[in-house]
N, C-alpha and C. Protein backbone atom coordinates (compact mmCIF):
# COMPACT_ATOMS: atom_id res chain seq x y z
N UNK A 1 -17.23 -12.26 5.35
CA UNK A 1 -16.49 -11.10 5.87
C UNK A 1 -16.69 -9.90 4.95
N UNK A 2 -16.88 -8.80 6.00
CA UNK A 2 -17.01 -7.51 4.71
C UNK A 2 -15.81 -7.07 4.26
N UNK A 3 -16.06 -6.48 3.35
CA UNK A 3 -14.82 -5.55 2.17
C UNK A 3 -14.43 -4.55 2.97
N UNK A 4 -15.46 -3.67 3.42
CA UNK A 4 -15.54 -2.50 4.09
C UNK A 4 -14.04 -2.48 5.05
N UNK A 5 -13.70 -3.48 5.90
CA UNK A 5 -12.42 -3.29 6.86
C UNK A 5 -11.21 -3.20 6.14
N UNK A 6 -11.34 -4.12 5.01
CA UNK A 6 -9.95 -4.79 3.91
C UNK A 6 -9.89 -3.65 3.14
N UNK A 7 -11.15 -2.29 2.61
CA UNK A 7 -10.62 -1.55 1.84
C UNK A 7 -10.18 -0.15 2.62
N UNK A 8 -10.22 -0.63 4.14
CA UNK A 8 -9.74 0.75 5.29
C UNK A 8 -8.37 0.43 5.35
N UNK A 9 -7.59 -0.88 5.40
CA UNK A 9 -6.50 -1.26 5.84
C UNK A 9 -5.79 -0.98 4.72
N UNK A 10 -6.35 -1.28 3.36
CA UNK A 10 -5.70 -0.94 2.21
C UNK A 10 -5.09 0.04 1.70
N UNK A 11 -6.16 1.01 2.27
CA UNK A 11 -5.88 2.59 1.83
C UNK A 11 -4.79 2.98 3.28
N UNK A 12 -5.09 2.50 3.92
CA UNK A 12 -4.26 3.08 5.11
C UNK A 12 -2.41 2.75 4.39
N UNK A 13 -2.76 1.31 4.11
CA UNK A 13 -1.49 0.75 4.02
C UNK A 13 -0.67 1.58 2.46
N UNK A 14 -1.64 1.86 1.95
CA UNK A 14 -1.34 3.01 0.47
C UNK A 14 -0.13 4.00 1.51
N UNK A 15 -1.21 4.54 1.83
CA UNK A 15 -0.86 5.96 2.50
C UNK A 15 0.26 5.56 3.62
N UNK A 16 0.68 4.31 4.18
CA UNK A 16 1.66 4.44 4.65
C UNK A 16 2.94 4.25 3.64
N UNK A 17 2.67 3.65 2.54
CA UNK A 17 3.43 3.30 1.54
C UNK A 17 4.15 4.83 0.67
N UNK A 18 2.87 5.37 1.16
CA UNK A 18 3.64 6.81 0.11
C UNK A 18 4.48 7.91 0.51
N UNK A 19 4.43 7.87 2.50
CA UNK A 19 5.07 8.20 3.20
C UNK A 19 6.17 7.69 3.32
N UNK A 20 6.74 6.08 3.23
CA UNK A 20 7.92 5.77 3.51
C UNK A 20 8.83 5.44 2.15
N UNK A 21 7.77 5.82 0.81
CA UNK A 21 8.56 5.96 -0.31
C UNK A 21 9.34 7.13 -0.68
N UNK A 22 9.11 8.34 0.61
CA UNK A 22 9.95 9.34 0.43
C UNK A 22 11.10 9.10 0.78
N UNK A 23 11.61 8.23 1.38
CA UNK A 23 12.66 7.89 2.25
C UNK A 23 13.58 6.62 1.97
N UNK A 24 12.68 5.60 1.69
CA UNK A 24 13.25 4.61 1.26
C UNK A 24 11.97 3.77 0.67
N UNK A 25 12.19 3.03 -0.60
CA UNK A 25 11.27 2.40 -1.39
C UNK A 25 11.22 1.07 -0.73
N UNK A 26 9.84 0.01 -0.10
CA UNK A 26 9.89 -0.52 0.53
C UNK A 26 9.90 -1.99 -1.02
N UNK A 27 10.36 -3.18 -0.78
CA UNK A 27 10.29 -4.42 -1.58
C UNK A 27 8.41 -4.51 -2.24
N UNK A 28 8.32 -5.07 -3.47
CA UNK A 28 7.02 -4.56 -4.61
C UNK A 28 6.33 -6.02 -3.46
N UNK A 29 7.16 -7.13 -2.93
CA UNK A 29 6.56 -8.15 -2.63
C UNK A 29 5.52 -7.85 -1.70
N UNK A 30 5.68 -6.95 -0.91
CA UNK A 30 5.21 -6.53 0.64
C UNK A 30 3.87 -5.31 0.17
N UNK A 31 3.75 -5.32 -0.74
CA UNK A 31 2.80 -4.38 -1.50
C UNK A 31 1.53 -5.75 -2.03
N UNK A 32 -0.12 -4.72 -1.75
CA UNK A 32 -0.95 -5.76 -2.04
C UNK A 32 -1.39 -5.43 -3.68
N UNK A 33 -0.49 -5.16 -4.21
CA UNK A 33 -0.88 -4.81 -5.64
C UNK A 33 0.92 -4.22 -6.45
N UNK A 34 0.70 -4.33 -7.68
CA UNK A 34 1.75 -4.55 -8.36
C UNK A 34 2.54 -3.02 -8.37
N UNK A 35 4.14 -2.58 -8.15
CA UNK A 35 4.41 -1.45 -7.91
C UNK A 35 4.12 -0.54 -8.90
N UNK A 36 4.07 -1.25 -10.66
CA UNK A 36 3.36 -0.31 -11.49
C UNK A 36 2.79 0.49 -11.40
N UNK A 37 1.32 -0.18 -10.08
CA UNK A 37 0.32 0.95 -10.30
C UNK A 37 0.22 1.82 -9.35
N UNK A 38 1.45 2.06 -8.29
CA UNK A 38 1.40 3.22 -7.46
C UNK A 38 2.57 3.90 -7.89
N UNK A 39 3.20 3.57 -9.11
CA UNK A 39 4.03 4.90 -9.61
C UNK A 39 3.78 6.03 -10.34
């Protein structure tokens, strides 16, 4: 399987992450990487 789809969904899922951290901070579990590194 390629990377190519997993690193579209990723970034998407970033970018939905940074939108709904204006509002309410979603659980670090539901994140594919540790909340450290998107603060």
């Amino acid at each position: 399987m390629s990377l190519q789809p997993a690193a579209f969904f990723f970034k998407i899922g970033i970018n939905n992450w940074q939108s709904l951290n204006r509002h309410s901070q979603p659980p670090c579990s539901l994140l594919p990487v540790p909340c450290s590194l998107l603060i």
